[in-house]
C-alpha atoms as a PDB file:
ATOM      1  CA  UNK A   1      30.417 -41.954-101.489  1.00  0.00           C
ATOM      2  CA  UNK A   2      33.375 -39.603-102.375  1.00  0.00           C
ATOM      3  CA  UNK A   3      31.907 -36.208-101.215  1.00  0.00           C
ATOM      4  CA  UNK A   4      31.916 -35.367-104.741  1.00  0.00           C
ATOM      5  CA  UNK A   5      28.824 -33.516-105.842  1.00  0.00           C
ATOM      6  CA  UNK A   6      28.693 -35.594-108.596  1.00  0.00           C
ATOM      7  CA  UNK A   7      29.181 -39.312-108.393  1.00  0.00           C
ATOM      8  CA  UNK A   8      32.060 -41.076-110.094  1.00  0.00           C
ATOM      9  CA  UNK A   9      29.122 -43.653-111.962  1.00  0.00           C
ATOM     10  CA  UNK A  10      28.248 -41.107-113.997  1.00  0.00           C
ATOM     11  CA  UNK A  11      28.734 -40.770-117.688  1.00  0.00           C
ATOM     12  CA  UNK A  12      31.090 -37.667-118.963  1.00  0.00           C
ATOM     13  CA  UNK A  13      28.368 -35.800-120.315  1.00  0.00           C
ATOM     14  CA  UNK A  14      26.068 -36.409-117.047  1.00  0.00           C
ATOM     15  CA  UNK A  15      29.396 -35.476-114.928  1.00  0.00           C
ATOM     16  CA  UNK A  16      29.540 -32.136-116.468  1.00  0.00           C
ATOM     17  CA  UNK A  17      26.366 -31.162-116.851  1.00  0.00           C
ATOM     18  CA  UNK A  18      25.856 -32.203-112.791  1.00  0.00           C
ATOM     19  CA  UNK A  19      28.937 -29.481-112.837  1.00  0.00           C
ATOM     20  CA  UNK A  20      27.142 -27.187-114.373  1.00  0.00           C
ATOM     21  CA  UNK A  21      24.174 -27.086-112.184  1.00  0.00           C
ATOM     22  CA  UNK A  22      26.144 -27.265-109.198  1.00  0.00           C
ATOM     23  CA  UNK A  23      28.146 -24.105-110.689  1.00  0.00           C
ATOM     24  CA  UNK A  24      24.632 -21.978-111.160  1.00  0.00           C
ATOM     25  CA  UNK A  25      23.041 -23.285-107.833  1.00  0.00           C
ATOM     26  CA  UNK A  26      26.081 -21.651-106.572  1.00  0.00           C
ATOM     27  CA  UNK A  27      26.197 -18.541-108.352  1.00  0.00           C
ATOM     28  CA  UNK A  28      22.036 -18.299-107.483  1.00  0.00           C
ATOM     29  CA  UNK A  29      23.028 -18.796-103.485  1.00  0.00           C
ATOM     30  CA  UNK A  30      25.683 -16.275-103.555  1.00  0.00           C
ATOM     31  CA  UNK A  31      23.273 -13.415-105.484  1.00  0.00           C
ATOM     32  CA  UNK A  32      20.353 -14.080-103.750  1.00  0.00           C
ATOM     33  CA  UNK A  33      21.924 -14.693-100.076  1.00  0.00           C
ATOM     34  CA  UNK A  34      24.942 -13.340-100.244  1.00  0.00           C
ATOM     35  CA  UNK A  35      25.234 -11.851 -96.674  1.00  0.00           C
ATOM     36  CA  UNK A  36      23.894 -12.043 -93.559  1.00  0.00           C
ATOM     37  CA  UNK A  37      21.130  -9.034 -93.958  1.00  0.00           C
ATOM     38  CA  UNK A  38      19.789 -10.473 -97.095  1.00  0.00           C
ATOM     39  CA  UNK A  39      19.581 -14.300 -95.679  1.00  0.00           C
ATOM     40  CA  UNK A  40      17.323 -12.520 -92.450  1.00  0.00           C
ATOM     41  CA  UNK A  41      15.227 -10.568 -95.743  1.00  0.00           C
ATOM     42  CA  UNK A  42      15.017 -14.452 -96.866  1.00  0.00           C
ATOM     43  CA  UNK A  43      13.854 -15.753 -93.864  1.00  0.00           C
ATOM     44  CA  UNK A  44      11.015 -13.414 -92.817  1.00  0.00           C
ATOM     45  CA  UNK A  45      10.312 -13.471 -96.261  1.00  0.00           C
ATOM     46  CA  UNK A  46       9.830 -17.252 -95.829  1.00  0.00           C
ATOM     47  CA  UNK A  47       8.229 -17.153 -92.769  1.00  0.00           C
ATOM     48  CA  UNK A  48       5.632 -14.363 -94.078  1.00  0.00           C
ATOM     49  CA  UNK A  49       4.571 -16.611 -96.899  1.00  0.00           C
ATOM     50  CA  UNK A  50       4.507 -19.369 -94.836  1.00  0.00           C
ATOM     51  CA  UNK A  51       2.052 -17.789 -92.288  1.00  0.00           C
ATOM     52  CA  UNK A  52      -0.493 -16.900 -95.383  1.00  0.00           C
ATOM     53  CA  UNK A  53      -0.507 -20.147 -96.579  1.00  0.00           C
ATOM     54  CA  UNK A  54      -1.535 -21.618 -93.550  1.00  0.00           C
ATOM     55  CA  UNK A  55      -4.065 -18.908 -92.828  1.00  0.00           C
ATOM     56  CA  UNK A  56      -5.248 -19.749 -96.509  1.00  0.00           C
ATOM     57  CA  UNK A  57      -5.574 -23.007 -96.216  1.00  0.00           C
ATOM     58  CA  UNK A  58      -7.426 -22.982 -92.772  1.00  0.00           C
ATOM     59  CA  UNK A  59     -10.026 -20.524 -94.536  1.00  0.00           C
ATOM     60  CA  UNK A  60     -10.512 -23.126 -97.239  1.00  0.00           C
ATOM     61  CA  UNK A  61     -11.059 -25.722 -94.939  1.00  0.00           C
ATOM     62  CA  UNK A  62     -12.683 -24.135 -92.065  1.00  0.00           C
ATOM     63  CA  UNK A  63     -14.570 -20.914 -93.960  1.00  0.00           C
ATOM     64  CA  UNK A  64     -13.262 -17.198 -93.252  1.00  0.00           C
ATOM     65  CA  UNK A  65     -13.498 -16.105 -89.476  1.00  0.00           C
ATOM     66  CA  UNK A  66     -16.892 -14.317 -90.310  1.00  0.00           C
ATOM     67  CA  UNK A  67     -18.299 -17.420 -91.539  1.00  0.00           C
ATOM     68  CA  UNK A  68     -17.357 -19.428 -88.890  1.00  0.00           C
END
């Protein structure tokens, strides 16, 4: 492997549209993260949904905590 986000086996028109989305995943990283304070908004974001969708799931498994 070259390192190159998109291989050299490629086709022309897969090469540059690999290009492309490499361009926009970019672009999306740097507006949606694009410093430290808004990567820590990210993460307790993350971590927030995370925690609801374990508490969800254990209610649909195990019934609410009152019906336990």
């Amino acid at each position: 492997m070259t390192g190159e986000p998109c291989g050299s086996r490629l086709t022309e028109k897969a090469r540059e549209l690999c290009a492309d989305l490499t361009e926009v995943a970019a672009k999306y990283h740097r507006l949606v993260a694009g410093d430290p304070e808004n990567i820590r908004k990210m993460e307790v974001a993350f971590e927030t949904l995370d925690r609801l969708e374990r508490a969800w799931a254990t209610a649909a498994i195990f019934g609410s905590p009152g019906e336990r």
